[in-house]
Protein backbone atom coordinates (compact mmCIF):
# COMPACT_ATOMS: atom_id res chain seq x y z
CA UNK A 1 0.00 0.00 0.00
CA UNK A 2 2.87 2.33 1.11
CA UNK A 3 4.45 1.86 -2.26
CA UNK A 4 1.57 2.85 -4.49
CA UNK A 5 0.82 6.49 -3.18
CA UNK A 6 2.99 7.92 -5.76
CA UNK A 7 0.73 6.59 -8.30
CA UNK A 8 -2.35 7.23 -7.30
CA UNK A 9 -1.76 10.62 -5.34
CA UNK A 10 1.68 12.72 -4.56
CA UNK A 11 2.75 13.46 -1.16
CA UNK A 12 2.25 15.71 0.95
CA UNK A 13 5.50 16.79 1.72
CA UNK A 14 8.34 16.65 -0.06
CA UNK A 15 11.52 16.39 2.09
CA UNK A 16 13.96 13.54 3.20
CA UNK A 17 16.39 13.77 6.28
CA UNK A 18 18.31 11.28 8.17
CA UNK A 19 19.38 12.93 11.19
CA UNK A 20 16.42 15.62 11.59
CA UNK A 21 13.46 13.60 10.12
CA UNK A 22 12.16 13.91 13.60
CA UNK A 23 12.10 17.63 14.31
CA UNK A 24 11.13 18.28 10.77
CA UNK A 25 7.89 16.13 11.06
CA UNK A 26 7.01 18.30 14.31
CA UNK A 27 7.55 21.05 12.37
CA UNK A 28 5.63 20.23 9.73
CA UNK A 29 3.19 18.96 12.17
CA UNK A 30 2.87 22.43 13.59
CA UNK A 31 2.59 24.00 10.13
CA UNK A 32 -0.45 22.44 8.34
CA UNK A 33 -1.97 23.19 12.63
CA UNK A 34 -1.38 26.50 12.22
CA UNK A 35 -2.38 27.39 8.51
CA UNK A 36 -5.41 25.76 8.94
CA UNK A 37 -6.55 26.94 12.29
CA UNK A 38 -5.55 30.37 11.02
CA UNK A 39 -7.22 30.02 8.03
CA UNK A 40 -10.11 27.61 9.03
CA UNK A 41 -12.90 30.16 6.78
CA UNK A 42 -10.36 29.74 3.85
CA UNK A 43 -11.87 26.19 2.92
CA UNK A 44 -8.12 24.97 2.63
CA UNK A 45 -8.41 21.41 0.92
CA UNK A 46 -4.34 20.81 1.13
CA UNK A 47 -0.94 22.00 1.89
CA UNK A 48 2.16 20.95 0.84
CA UNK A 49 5.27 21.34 2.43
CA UNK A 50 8.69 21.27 0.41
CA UNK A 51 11.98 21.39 1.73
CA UNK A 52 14.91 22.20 -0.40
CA UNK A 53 19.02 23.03 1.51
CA UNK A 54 17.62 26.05 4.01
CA UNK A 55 13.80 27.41 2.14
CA UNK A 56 10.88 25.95 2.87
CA UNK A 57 8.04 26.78 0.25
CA UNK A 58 4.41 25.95 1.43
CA UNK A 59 1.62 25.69 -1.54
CA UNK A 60 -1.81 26.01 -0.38
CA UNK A 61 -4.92 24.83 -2.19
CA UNK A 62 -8.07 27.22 -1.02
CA UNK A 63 -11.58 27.55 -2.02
CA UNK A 64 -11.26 30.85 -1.41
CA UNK A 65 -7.48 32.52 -2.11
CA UNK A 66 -8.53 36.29 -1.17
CA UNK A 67 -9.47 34.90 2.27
CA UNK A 68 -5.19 33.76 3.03
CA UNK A 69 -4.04 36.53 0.78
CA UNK A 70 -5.72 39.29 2.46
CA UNK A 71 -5.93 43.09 1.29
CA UNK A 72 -2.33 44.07 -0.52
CA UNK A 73 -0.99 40.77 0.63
CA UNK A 74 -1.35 41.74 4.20
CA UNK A 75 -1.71 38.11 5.42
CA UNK A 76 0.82 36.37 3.22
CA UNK A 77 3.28 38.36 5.41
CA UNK A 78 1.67 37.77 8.00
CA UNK A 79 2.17 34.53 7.65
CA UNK A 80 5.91 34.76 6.72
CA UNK A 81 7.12 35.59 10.39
């Protein structure tokens, strides 16, 4: 079953670490908590969370994008710090 989730559907993150797999999956953990709590009126269907050297890029998928964009982008910085 483990083995077929690449066919059928793609992860939902997309990071691999020997020594820090733990602390990343908290953090990760944590994350997808707080984007959707935060967001919970958004109607936020995924997130995925890629890890690449020292960025993290988060991609949401929302029902409704002005609701985690805000006015001007206020909430996408926000939700930067």
């Amino acid at each position: 079953m483990g083995f077929r989730i690449g066919v059928i559907r793609d992860w939902q993150a997309k990071w691999y670490a020997d020594k820090h797999y733990v602390e990343f999956l908290q953090e990760d953990l944590k994350l997808r908590e707080a984007i959707r709590s935060g967001y919970n009126e958004a109607g936020i269907s995924q997130v995925e969370i890629d890890r690449q050297a020292n960025k993290v890029v988060i991609t949401i998928y929302t029902a409704r994008p002005g609701v985690v964009i805000g006015r001007g982008g206020q909430r996408v910085d926000e939700m930067r710090q």
